[in-house]
PDB file of N, CA and C in Angstrom:
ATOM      1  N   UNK A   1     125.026 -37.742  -3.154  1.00  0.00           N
ATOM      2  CA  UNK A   1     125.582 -38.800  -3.971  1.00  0.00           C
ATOM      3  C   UNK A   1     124.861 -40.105  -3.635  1.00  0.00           C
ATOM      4  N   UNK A   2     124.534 -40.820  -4.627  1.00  0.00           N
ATOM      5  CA  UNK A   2     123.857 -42.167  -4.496  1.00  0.00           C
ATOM      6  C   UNK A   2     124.978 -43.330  -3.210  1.00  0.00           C
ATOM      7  N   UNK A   3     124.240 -43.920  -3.261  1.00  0.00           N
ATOM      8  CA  UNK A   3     125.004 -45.015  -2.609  1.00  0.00           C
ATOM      9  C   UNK A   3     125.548 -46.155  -3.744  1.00  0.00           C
ATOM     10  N   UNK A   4     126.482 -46.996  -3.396  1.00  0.00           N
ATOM     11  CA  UNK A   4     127.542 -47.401  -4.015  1.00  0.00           C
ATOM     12  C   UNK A   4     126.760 -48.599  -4.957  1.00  0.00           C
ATOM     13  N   UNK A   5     126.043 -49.123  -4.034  1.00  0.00           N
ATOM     14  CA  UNK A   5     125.227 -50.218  -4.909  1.00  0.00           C
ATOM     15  C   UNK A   5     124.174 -50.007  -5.510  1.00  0.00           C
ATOM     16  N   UNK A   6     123.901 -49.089  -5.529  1.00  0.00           N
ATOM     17  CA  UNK A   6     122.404 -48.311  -6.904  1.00  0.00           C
ATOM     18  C   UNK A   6     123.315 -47.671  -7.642  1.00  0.00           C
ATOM     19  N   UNK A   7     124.565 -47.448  -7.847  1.00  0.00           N
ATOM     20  CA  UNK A   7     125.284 -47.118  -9.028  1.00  0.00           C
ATOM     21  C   UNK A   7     125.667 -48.194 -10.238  1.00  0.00           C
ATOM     22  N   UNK A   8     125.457 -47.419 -11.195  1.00  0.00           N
ATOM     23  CA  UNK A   8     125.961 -48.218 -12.447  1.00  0.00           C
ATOM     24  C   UNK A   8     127.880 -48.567 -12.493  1.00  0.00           C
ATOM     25  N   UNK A   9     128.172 -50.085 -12.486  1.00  0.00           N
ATOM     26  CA  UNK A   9     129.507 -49.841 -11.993  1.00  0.00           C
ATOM     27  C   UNK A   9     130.951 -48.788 -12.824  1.00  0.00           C
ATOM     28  N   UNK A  10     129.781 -48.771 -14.673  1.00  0.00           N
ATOM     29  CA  UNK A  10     130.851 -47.985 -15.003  1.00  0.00           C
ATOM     30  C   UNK A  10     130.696 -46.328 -14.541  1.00  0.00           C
ATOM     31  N   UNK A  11     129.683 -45.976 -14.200  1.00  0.00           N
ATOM     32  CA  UNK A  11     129.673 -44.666 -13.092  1.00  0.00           C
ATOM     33  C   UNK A  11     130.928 -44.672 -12.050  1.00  0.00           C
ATOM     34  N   UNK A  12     130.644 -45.674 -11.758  1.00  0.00           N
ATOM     35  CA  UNK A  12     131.519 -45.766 -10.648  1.00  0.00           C
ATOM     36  C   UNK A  12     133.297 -46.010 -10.842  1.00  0.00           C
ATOM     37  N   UNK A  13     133.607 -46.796 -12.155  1.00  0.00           N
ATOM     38  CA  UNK A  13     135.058 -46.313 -12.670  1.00  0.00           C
ATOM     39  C   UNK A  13     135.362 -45.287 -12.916  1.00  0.00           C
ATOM     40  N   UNK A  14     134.239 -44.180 -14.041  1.00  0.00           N
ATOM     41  CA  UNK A  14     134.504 -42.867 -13.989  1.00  0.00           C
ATOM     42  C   UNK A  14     134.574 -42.135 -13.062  1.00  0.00           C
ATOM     43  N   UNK A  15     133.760 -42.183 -12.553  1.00  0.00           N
ATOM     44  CA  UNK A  15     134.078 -41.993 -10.708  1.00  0.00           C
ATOM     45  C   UNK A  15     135.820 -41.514 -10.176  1.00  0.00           C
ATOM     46  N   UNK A  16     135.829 -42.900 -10.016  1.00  0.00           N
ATOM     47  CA  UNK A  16     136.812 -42.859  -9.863  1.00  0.00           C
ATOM     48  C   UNK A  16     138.756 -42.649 -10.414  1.00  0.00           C
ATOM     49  N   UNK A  17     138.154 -41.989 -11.664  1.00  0.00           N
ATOM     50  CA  UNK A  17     138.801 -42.342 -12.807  1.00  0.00           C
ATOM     51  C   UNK A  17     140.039 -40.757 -12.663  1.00  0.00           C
ATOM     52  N   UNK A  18     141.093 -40.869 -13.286  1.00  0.00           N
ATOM     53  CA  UNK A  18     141.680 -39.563 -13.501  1.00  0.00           C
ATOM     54  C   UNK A  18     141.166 -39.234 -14.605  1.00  0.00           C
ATOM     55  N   UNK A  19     140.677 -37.858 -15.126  1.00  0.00           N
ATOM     56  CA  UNK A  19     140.673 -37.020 -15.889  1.00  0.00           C
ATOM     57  C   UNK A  19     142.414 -37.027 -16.780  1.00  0.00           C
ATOM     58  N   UNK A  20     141.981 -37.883 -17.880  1.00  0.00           N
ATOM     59  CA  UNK A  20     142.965 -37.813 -18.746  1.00  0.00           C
ATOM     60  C   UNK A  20     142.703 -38.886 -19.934  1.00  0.00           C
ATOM     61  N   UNK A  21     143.570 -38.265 -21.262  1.00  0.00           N
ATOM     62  CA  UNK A  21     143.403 -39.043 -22.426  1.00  0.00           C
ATOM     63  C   UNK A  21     143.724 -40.619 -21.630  1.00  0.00           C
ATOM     64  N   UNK A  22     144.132 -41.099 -21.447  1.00  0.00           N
ATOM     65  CA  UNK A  22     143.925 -42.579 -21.570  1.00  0.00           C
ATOM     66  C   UNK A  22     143.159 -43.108 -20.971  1.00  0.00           C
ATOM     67  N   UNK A  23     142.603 -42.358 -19.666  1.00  0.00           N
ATOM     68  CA  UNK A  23     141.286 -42.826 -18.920  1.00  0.00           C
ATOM     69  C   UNK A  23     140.032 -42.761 -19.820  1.00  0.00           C
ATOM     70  N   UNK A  24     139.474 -41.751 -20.779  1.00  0.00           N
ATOM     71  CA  UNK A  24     138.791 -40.953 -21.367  1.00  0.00           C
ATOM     72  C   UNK A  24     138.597 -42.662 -22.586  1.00  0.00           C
ATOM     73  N   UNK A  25     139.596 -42.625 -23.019  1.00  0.00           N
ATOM     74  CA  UNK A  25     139.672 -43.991 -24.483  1.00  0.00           C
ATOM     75  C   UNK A  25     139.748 -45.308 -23.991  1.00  0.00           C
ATOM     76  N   UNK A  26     140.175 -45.231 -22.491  1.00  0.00           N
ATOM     77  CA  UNK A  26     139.462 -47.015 -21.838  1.00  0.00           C
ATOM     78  C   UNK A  26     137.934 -46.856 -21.009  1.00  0.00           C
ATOM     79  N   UNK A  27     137.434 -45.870 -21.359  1.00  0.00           N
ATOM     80  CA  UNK A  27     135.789 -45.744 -20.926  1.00  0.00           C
ATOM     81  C   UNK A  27     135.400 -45.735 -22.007  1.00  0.00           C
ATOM     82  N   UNK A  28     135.871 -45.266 -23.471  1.00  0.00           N
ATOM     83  CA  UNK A  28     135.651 -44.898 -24.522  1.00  0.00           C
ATOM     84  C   UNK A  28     135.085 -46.643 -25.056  1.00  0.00           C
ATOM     85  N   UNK A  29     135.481 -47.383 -24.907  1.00  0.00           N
ATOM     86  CA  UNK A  29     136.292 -49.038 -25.033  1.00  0.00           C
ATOM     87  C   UNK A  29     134.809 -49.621 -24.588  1.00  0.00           C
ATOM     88  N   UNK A  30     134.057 -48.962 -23.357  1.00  0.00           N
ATOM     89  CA  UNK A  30     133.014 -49.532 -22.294  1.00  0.00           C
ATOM     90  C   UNK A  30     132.405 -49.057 -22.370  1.00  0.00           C
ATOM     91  N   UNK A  31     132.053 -48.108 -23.064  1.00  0.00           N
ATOM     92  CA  UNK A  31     130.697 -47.450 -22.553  1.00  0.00           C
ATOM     93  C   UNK A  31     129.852 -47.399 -23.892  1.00  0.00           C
ATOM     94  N   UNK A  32     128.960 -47.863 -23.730  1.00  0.00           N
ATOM     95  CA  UNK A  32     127.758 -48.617 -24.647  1.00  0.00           C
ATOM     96  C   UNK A  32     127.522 -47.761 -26.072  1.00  0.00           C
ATOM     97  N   UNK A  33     127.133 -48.214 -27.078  1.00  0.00           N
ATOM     98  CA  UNK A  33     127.400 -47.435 -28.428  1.00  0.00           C
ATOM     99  C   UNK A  33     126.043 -47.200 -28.719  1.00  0.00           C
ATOM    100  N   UNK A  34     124.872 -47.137 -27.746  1.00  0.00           N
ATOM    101  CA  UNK A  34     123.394 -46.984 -27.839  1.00  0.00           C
ATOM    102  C   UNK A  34     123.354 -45.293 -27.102  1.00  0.00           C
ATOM    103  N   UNK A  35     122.879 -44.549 -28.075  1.00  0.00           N
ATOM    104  CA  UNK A  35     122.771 -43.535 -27.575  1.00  0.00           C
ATOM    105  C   UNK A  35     121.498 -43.360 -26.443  1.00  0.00           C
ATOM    106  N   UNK A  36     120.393 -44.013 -26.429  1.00  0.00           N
ATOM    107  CA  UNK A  36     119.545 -44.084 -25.054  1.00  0.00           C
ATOM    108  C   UNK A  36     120.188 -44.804 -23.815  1.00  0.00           C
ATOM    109  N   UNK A  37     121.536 -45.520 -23.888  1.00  0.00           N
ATOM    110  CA  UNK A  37     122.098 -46.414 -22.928  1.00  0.00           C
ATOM    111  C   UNK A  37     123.137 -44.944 -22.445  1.00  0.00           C
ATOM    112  N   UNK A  38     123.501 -44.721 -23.466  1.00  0.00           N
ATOM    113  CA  UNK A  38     124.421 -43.549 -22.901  1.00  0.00           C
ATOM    114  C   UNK A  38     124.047 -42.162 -21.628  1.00  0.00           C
ATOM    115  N   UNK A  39     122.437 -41.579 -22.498  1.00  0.00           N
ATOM    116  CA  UNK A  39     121.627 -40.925 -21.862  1.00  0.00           C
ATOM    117  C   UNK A  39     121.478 -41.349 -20.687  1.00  0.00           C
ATOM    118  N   UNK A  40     120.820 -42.770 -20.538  1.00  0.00           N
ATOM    119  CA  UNK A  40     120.829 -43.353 -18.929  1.00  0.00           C
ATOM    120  C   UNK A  40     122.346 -43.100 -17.975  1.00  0.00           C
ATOM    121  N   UNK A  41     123.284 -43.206 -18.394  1.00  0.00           N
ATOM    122  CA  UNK A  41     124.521 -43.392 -17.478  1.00  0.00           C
ATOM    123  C   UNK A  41     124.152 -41.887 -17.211  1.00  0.00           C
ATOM    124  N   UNK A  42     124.394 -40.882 -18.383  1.00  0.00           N
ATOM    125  CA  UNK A  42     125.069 -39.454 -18.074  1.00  0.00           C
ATOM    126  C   UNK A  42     123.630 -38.647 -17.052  1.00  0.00           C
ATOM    127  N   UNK A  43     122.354 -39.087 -17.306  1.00  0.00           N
ATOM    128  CA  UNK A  43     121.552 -38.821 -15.836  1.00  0.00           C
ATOM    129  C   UNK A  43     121.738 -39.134 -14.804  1.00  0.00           C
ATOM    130  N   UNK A  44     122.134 -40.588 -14.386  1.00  0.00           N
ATOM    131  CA  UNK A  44     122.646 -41.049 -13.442  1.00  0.00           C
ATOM    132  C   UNK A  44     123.790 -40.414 -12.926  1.00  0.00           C
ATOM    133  N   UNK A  45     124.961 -39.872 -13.843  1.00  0.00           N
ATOM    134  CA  UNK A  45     125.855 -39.052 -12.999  1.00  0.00           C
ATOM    135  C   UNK A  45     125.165 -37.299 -12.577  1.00  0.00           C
ATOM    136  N   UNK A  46     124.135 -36.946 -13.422  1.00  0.00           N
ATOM    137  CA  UNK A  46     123.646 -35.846 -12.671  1.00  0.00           C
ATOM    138  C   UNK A  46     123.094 -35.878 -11.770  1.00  0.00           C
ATOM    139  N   UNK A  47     122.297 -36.988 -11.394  1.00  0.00           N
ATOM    140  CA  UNK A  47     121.218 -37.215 -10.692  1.00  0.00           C
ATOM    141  C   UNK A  47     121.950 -37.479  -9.079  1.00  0.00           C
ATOM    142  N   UNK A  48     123.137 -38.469  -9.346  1.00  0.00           N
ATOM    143  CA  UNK A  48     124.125 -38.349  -7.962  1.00  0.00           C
ATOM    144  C   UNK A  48     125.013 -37.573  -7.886  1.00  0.00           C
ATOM    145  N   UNK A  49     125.763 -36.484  -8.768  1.00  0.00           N
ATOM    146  CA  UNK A  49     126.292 -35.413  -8.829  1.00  0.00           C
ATOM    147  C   UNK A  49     127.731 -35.949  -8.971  1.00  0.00           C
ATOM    148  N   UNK A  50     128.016 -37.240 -10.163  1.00  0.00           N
ATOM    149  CA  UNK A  50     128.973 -37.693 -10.149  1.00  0.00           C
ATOM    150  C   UNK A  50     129.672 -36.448 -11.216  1.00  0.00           C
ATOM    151  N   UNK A  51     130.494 -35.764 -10.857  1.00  0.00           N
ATOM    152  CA  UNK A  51     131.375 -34.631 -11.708  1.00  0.00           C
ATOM    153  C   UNK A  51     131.810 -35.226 -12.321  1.00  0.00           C
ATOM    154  N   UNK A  52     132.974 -35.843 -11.691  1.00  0.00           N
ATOM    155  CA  UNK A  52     134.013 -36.377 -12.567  1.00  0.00           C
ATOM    156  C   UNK A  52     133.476 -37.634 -14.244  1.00  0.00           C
ATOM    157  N   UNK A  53     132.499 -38.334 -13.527  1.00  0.00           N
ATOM    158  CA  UNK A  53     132.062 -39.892 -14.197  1.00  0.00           C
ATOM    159  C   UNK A  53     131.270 -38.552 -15.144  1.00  0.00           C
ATOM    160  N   UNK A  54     130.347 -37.654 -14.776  1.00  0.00           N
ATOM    161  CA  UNK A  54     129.667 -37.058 -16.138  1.00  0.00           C
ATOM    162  C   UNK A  54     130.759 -36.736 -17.111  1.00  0.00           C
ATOM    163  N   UNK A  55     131.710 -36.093 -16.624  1.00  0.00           N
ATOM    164  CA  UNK A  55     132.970 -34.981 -17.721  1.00  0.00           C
ATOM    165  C   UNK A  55     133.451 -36.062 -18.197  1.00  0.00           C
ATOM    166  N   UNK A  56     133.860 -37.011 -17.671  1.00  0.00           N
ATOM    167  CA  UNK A  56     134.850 -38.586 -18.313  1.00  0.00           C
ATOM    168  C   UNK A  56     133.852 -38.909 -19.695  1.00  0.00           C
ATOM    169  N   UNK A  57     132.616 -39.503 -18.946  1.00  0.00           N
ATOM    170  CA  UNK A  57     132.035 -40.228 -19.886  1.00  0.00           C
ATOM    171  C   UNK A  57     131.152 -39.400 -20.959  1.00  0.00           C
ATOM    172  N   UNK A  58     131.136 -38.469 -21.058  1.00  0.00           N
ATOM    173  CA  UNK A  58     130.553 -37.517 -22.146  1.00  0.00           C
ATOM    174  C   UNK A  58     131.900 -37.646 -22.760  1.00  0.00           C
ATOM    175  N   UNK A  59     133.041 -37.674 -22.169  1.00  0.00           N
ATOM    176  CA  UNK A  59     134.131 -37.488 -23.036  1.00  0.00           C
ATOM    177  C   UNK A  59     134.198 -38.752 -24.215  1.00  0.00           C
ATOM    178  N   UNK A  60     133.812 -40.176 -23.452  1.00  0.00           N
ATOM    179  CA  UNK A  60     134.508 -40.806 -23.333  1.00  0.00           C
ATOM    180  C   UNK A  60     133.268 -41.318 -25.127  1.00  0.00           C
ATOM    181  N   UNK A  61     131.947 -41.216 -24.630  1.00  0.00           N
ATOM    182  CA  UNK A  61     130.835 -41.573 -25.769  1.00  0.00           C
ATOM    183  C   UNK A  61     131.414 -40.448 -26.597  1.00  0.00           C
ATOM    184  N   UNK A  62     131.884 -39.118 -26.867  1.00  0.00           N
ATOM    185  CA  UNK A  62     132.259 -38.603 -27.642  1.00  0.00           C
ATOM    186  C   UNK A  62     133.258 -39.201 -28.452  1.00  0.00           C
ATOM    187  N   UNK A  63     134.384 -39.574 -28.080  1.00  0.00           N
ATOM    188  CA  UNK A  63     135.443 -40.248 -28.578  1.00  0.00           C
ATOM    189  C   UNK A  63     134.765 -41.284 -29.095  1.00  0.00           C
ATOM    190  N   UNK A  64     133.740 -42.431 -28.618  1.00  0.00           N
ATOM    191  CA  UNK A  64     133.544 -43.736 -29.406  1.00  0.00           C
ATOM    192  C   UNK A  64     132.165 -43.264 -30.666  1.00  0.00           C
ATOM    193  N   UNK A  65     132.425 -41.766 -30.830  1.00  0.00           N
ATOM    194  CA  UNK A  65     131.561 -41.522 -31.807  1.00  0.00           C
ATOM    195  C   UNK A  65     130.164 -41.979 -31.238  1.00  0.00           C
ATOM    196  N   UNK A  66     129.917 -42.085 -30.511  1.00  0.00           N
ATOM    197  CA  UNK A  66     128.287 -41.958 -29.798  1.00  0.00           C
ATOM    198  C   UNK A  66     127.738 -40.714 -29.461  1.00  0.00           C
ATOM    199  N   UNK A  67     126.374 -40.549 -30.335  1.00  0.00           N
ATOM    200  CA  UNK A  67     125.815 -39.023 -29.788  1.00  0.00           C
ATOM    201  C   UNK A  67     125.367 -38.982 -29.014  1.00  0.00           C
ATOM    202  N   UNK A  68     126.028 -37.802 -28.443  1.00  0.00           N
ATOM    203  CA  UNK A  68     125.254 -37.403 -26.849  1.00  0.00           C
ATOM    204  C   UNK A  68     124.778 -36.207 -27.124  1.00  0.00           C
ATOM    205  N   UNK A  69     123.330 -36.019 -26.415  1.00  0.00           N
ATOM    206  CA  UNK A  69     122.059 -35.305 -26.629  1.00  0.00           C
ATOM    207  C   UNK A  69     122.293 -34.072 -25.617  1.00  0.00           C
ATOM    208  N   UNK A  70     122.411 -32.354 -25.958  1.00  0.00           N
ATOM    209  CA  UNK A  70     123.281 -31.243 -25.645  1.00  0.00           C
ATOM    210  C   UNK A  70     122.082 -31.542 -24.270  1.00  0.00           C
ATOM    211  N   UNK A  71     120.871 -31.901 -24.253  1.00  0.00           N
ATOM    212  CA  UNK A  71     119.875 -31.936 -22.744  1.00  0.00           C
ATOM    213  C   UNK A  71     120.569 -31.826 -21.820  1.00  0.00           C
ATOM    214  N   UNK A  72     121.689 -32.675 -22.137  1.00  0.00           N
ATOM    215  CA  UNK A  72     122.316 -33.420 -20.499  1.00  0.00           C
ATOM    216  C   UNK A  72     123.153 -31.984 -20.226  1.00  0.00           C
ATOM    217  N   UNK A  73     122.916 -30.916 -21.040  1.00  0.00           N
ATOM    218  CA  UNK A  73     124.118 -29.656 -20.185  1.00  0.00           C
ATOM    219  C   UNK A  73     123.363 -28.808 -19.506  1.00  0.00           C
ATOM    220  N   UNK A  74     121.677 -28.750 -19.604  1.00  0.00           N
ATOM    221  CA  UNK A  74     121.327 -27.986 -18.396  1.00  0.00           C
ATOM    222  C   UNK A  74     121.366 -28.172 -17.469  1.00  0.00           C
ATOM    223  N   UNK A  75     121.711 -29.858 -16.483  1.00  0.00           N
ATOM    224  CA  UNK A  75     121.635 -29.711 -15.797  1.00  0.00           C
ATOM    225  C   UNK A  75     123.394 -30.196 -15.366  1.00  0.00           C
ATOM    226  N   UNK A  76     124.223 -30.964 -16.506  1.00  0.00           N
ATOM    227  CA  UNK A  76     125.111 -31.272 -16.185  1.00  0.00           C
ATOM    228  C   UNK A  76     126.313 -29.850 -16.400  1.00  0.00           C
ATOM    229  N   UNK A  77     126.313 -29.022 -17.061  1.00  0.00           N
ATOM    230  CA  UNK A  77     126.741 -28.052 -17.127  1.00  0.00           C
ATOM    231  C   UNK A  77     127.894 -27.541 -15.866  1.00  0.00           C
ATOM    232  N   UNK A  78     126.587 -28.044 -14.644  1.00  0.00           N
ATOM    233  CA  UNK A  78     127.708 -27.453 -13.795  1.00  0.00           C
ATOM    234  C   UNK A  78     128.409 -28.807 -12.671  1.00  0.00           C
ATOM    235  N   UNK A  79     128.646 -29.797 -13.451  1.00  0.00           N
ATOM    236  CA  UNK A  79     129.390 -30.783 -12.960  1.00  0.00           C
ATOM    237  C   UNK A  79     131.129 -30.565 -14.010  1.00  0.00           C
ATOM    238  N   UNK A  80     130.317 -29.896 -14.643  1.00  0.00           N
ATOM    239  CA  UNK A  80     132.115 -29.742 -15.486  1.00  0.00           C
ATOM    240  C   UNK A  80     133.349 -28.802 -15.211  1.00  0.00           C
ATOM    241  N   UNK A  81     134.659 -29.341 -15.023  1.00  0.00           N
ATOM    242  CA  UNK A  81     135.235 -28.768 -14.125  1.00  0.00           C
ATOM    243  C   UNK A  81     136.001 -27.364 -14.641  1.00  0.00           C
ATOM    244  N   UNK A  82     135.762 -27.074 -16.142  1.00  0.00           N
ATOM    245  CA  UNK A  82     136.013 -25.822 -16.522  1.00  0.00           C
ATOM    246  C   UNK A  82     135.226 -25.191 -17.855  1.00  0.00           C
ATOM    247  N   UNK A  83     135.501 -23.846 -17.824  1.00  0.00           N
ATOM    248  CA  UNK A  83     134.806 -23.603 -19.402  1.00  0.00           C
ATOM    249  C   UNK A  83     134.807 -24.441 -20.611  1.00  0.00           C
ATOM    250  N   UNK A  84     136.401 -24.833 -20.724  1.00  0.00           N
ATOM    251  CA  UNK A  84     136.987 -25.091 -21.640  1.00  0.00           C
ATOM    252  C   UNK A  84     136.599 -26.513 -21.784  1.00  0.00           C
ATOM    253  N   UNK A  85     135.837 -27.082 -21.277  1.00  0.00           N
ATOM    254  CA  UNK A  85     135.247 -28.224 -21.376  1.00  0.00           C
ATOM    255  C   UNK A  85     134.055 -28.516 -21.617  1.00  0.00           C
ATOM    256  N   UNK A  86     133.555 -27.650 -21.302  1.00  0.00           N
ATOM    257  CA  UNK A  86     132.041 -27.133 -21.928  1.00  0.00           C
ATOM    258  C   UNK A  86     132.024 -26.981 -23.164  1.00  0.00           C
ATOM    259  N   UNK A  87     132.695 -25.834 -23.582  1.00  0.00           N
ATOM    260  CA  UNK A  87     132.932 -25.679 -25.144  1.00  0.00           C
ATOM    261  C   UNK A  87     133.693 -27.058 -25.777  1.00  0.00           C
ATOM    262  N   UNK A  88     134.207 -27.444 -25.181  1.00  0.00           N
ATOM    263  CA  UNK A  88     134.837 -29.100 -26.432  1.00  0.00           C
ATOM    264  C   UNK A  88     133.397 -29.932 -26.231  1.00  0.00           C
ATOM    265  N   UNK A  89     132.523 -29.968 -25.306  1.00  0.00           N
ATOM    266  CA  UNK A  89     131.463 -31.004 -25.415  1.00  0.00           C
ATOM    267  C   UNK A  89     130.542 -30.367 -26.113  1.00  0.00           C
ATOM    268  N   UNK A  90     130.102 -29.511 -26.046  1.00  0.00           N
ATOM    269  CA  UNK A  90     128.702 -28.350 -26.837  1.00  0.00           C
ATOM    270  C   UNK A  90     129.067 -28.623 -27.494  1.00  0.00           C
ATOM    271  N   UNK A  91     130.788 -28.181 -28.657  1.00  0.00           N
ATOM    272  CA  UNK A  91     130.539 -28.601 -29.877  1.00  0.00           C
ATOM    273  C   UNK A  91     130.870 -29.609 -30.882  1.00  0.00           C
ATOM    274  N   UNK A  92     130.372 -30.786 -29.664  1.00  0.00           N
ATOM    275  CA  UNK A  92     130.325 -32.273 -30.498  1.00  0.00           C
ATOM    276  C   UNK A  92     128.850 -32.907 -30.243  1.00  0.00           C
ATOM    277  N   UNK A  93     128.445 -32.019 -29.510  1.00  0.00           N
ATOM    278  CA  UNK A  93     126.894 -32.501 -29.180  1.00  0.00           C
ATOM    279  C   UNK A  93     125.557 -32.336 -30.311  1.00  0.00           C
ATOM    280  N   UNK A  94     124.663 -33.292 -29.935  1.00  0.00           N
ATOM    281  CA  UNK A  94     123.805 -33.022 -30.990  1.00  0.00           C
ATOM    282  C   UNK A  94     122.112 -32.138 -30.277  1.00  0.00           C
ATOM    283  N   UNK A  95     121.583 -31.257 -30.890  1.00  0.00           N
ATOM    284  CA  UNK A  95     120.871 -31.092 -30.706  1.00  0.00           C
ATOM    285  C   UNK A  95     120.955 -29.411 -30.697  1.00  0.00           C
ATOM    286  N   UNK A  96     120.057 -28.893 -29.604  1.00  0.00           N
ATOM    287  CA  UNK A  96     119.830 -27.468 -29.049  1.00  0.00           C
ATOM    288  C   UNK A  96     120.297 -27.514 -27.991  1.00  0.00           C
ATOM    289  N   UNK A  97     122.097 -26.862 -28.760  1.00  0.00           N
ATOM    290  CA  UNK A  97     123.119 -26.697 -27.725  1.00  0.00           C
ATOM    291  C   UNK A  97     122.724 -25.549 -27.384  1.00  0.00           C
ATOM    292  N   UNK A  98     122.445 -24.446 -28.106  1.00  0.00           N
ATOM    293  CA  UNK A  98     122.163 -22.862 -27.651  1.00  0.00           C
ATOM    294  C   UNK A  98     120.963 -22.925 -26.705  1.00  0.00           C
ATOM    295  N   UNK A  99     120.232 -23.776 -27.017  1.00  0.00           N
ATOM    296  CA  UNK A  99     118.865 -24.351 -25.659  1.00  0.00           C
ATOM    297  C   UNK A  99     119.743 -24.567 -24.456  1.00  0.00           C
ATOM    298  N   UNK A 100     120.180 -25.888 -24.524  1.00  0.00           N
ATOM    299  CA  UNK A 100     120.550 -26.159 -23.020  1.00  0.00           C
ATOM    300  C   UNK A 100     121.277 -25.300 -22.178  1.00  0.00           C
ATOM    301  N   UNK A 101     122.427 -25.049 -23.014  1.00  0.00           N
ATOM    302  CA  UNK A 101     123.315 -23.547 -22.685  1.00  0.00           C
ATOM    303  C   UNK A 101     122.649 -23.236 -21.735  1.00  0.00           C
ATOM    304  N   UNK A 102     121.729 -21.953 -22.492  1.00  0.00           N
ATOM    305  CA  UNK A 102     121.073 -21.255 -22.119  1.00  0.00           C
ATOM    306  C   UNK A 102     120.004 -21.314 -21.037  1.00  0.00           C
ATOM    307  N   UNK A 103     119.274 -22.391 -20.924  1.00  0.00           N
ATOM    308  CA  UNK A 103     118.972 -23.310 -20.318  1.00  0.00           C
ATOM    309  C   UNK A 103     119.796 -23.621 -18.571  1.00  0.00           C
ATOM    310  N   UNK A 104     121.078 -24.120 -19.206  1.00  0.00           N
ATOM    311  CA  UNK A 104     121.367 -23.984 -17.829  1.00  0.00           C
ATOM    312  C   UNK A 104     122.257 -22.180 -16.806  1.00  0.00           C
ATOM    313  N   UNK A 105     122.069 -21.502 -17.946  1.00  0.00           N
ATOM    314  CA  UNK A 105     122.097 -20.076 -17.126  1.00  0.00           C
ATOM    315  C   UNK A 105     121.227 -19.449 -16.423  1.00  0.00           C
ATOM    316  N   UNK A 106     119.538 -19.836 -16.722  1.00  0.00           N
ATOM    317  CA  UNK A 106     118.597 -19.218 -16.730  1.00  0.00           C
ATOM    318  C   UNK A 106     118.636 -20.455 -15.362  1.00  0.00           C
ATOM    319  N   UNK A 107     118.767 -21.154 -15.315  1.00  0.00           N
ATOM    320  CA  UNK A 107     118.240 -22.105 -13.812  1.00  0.00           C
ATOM    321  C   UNK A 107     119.083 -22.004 -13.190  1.00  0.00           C
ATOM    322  N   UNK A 108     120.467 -21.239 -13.395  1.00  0.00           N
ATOM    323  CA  UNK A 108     121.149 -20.733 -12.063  1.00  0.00           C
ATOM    324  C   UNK A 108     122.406 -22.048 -11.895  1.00  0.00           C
ATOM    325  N   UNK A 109     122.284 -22.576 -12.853  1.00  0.00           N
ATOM    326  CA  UNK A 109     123.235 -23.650 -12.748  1.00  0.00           C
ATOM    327  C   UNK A 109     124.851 -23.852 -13.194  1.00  0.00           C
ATOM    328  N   UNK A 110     124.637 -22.352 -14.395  1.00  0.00           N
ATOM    329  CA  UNK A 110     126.044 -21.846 -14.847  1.00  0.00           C
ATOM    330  C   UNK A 110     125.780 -20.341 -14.768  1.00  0.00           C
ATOM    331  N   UNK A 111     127.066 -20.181 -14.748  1.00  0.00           N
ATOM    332  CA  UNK A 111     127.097 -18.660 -14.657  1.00  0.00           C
ATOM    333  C   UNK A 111     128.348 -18.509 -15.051  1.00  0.00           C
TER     334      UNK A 111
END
């Protein structure tokens, strides 16, 4: 995990955030409506292995109608804390969801 001050601070609310509708629609509120701004956060939570801040804030750009690019599930795939969450993000995502998927089975990252 990164250290506290090379984190982006809304990483760091999701972070710290409960997993739930009202957490999910006050990140929803903050988190940038530029889909390359978005991309940057949701690497940053793979890259420090923020679980929670990836599952929140994929949630959260989903809800503010911001597309998020299916890339981020090969490697984020396995920061998510159940199936059933996988499948609600794959199918709001844009791109080659059956890629990344797949993608992240073949690198050992879901199973």
């Amino acid at each position: 995990m990164r250290h506290a001050r090379d984190t982006h601070p809304l990483v760091l609310r999701a972070e710290s955030a409960r997993l739930s509708r009202e957490a999910v629609e006050s990140l929803a509120r903050e988190i940038p409506s530029d889909p390359p701004a978005v991309d940057n956060l949701l690497e940053e939570c793979v890259e420090g292995h923020f679980a929670r801040a990836f599952t929140a804030l994929s949630l959260a750009a989903l809800h503010a109608g911001t597309a998020v690019d299916a890339r981020h599930l090969v490697e984020g795939a396995r920061l998510l804390p159940d199936p059933g969450v996988i499948g609600k993000l794959a199918g709001r995502m844009q791109g080659d969801i059956v890629g990344a998927l797949v993608g992240a089975v073949v690198d050992g990252r879901l199973s």
